[in-house]
Protein backbone atom coordinates (compact mmCIF):
# COMPACT_ATOMS: atom_id res chain seq x y z
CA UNK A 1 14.27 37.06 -84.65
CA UNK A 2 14.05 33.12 -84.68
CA UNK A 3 14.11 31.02 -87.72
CA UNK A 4 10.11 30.07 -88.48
CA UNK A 5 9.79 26.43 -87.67
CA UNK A 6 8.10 23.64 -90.02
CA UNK A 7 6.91 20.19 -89.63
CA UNK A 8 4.96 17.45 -92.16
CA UNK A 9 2.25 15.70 -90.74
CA UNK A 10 0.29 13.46 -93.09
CA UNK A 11 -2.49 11.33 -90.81
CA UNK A 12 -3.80 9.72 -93.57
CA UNK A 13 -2.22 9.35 -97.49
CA UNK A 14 -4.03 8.43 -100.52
CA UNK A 15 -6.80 10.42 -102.40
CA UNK A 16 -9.04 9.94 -104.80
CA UNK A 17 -8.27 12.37 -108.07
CA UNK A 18 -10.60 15.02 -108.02
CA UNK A 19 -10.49 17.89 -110.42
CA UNK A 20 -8.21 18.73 -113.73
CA UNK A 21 -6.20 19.72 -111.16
CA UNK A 22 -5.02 16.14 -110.01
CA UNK A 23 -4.55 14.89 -113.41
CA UNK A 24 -0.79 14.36 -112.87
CA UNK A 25 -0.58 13.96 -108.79
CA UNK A 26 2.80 14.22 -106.99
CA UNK A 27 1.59 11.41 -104.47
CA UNK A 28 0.80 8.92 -107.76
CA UNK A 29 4.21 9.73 -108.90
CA UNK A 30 5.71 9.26 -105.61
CA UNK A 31 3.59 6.48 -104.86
CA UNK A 32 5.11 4.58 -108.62
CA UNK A 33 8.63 5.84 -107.74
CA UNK A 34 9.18 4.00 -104.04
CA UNK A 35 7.19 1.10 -105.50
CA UNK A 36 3.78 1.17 -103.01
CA UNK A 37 2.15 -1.78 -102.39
CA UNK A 38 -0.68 -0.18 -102.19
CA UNK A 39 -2.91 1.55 -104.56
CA UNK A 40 -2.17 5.80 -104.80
CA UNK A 41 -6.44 5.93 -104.62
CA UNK A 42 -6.87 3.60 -101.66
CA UNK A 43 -6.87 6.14 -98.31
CA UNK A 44 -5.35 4.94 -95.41
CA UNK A 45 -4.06 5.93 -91.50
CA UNK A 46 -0.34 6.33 -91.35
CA UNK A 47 2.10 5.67 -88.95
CA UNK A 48 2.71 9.06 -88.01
CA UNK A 49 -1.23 9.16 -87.26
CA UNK A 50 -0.55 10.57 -83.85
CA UNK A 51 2.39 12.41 -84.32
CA UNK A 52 1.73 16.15 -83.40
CA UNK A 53 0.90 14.67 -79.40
CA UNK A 54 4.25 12.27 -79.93
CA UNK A 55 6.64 12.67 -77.30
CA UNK A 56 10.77 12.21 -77.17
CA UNK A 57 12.19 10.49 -74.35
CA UNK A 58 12.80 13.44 -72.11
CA UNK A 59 9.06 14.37 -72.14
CA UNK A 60 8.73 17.28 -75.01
CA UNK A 61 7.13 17.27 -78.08
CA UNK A 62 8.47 15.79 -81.25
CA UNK A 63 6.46 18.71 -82.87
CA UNK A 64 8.57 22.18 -81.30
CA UNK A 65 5.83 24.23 -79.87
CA UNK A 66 5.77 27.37 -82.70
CA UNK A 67 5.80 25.06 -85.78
CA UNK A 68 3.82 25.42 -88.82
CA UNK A 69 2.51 22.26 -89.22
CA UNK A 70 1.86 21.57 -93.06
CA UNK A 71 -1.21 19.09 -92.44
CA UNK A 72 -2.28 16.13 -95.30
CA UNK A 73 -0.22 17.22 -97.87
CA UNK A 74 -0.11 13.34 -99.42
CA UNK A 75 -4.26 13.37 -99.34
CA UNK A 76 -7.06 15.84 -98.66
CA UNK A 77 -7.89 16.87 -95.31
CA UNK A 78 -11.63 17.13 -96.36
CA UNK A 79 -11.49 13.57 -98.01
CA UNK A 80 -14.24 11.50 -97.72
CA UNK A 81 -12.63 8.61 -97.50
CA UNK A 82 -10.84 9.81 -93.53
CA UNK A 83 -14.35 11.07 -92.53
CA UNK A 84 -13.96 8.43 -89.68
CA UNK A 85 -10.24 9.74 -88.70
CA UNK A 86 -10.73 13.58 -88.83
CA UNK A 87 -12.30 13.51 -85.04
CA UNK A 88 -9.55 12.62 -83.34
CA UNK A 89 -7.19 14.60 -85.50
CA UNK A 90 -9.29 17.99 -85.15
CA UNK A 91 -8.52 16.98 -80.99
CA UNK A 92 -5.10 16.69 -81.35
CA UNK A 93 -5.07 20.54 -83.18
CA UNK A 94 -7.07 21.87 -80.42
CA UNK A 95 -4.41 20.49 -78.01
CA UNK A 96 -1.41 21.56 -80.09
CA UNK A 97 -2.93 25.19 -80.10
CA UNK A 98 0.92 26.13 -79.49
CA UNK A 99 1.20 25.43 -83.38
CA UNK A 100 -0.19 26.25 -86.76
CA UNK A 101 -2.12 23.56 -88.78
CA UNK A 102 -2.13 24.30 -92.50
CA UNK A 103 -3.81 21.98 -95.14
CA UNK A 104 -4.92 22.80 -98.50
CA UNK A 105 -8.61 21.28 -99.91
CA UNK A 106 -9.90 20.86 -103.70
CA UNK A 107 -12.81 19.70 -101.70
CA UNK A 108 -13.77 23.48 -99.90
CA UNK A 109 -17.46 22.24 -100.60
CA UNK A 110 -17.06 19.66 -97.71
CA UNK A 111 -16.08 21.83 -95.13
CA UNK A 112 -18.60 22.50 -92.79
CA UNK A 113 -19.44 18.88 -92.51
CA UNK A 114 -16.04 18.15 -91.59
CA UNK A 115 -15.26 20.55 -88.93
CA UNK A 116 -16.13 19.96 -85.08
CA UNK A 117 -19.20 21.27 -83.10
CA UNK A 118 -17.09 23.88 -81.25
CA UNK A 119 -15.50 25.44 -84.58
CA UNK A 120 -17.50 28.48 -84.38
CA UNK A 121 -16.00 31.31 -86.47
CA UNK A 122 -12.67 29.06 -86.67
CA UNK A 123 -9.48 27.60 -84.65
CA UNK A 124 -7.19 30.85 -84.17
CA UNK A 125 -4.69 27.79 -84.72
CA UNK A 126 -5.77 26.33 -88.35
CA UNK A 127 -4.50 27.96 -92.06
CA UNK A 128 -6.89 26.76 -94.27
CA UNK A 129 -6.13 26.96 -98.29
CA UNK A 130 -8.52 26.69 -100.81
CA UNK A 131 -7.04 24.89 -104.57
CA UNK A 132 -7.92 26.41 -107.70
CA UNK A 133 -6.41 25.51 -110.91
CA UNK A 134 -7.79 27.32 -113.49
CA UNK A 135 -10.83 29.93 -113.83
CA UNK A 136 -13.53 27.39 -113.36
CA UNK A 137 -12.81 25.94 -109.90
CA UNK A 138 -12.22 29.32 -109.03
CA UNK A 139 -15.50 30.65 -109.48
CA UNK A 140 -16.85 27.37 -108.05
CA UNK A 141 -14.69 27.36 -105.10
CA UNK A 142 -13.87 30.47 -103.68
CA UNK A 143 -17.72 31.99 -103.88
CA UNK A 144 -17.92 28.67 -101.43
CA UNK A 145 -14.26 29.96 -99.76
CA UNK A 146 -15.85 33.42 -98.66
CA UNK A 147 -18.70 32.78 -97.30
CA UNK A 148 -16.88 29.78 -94.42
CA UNK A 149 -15.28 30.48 -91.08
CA UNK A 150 -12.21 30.84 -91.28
CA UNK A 151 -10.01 32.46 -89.27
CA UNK A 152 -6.92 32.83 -91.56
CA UNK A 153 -7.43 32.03 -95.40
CA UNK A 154 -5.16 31.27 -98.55
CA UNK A 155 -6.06 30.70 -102.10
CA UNK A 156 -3.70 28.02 -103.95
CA UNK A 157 -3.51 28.23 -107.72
CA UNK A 158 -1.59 25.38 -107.76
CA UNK A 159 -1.18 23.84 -110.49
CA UNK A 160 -2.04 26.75 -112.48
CA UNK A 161 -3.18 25.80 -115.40
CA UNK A 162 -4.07 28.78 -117.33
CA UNK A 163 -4.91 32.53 -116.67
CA UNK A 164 -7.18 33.24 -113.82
CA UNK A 165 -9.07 36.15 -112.69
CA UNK A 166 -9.08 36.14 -108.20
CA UNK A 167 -9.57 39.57 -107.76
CA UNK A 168 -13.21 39.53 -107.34
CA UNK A 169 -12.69 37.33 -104.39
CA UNK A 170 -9.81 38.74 -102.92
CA UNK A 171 -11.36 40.62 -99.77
CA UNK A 172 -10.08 41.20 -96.25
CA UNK A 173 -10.36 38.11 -95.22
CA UNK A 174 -7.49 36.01 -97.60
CA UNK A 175 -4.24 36.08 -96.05
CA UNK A 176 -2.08 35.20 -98.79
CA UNK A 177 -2.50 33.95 -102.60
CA UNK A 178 0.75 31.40 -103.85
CA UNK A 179 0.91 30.34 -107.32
CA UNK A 180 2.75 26.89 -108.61
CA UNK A 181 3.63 25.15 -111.82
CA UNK A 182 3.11 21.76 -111.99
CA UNK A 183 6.32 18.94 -111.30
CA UNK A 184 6.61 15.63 -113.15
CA UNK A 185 7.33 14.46 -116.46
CA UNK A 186 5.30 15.63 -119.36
CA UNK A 187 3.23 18.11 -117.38
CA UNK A 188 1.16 21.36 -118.21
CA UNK A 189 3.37 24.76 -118.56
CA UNK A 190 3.02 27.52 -116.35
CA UNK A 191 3.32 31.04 -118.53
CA UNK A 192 5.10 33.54 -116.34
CA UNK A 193 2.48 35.76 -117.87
CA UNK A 194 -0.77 34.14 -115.50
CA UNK A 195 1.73 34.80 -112.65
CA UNK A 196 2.72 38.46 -113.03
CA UNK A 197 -1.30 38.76 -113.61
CA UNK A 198 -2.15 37.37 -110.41
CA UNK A 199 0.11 39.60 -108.65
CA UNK A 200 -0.90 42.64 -109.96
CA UNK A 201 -4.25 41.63 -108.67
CA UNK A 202 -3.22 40.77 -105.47
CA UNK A 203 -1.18 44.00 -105.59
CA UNK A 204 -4.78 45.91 -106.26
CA UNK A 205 -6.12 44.65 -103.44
CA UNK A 206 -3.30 44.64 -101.08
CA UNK A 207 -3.06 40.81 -100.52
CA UNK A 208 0.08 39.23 -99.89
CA UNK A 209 1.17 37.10 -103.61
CA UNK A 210 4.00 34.33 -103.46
CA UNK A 211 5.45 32.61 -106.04
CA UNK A 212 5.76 29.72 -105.24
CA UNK A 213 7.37 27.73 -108.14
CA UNK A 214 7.79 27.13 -111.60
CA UNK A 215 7.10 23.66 -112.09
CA UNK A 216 8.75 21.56 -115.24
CA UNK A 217 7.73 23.68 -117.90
CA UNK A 218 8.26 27.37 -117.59
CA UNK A 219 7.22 29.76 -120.08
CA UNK A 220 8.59 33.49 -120.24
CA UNK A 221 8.54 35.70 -122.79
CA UNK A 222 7.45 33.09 -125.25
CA UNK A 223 9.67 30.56 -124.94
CA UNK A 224 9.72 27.06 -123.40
CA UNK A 225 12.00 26.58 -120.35
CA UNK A 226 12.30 22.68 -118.60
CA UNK A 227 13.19 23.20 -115.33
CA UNK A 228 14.54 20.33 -113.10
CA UNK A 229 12.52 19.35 -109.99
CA UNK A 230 15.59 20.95 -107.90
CA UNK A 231 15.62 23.95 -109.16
CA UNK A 232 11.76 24.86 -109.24
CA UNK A 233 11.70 26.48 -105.97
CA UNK A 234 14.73 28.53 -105.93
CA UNK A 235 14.38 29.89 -109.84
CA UNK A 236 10.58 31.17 -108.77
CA UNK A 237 12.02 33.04 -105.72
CA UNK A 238 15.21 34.15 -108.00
CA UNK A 239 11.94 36.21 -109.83
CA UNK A 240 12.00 38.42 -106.90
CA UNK A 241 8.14 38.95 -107.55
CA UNK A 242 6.23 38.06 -103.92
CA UNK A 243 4.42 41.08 -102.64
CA UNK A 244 4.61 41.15 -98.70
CA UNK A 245 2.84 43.05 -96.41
CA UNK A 246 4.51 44.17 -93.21
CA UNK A 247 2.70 41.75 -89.84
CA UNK A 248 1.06 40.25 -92.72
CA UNK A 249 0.98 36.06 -92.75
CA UNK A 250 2.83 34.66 -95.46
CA UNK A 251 3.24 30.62 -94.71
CA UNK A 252 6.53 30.24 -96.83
CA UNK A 253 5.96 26.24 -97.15
């Protein structure tokens, strides 16, 4: 069996902070680290704009035909700010329908003003996941979530920011729910406890759980753990806790 393939593709980068959620963003922190010129809020077309039509010299794509393509992962997809952009990039999915296009929205409300005429019940090509970091924006969002077209769905509690209750919205049609602590310095904890609790949920209703990781401040069986940014990844999957379904989709991003 080959290796899945992956590939970043960030059209746009900036965003506008949105929800508790984006309190302490990566891309601000990024954004401070490699000393930007330009404000972390202030939305704008990248180099790398056209990239999954690119082409190398001898005539193939830059982007391997197979890839997961994890799409706008320095803004929002469904940003208001890019409503001008998002035609032409919706185009280039639709001809790069030998790929996956993933993204992940705090903004599910936008949705079906963003998407193209022909979207119809969804691209068989396009992962959409929906952001929730704590109990309200999930039972804001994902009422909103169900009732969309989308072919293949995900729900994101990332960062989780307390204990949340998904199983109530956890029908046939969510592919996969991932949980995440939060990265940076003097961030929320993520209590192992909310985690095991989502994945007996998941577990209930036979969807696919990932953990995806643990953030700066972990918290298991009562005590504080501070986790380097390195290590955040590899200590969740050390947990051994992701529920997989066999010829079920789990995007391990």
């Amino acid at each position: 069996m080959s290796e899945q393939k992956y590939a970043s593709w960030n059209p746009w980068h900036g965003c506008t902070k949105y929800s508790e959620g984006c309190r302490f963003c990566y891309v601000y922190r990024q954004d401070e680290a490699y000393g930007s010129s330009f404000s972390s809020e202030q939305c704008r077309k990248t180099q790398n704009f056209n990239l999954p039509i690119k082409k190398k010299r001898d005539g193939t794509s830059k982007i391997e035909p197979g890839s997961i393509i994890m799409t706008c992962f320095t803004s929002d997809f469904l940003l208001k700010d890019a409503d001008e952009w998002r035609a032409e990039c919706w185009e280039m999915i639709k001809r790069r329908n030998d790929c996956m296009f993933y993204f992940f929205t705090k903004r599910i409300e936008r949705f079906s003003e963003c998407v193209p005429f022909d979207w119809g019940d969804g691209y068989d090509n396009v992962i959409v996941g929906c952001t929730c970091e704590n109990q309200d924006r999930a039972d804001y969002r994902l009422p909103i979530f169900a009732d969309l077209p989308i072919k293949h769905k995900t729900v994101i509690l990332g960062p989780m920011l307390g204990p949340v209750n998904l199983e109530k919205y956890l029908d046939g049609s969510i592919c996969e729910v991932a949980c995440s602590g939060e990265s940076g310095i003097n961030v929320r904890p993520l209590d192992y406890e909310w985690v095991l609790d989502v994945r007996r949920q998941c577990m209930n209703k036979g969807v696919p759980f990932q953990f995806h990781q643990t953030g700066a401040y972990f918290i298991k069986n009562g005590r504080m753990y501070h986790i380097p940014r390195r290590f955040q990844i590899s200590q969740a999957r050390k947990a051994g806790i992701d529920y997989k379904i066999v010829d079920g989709f789990i995007p391990d991003y």
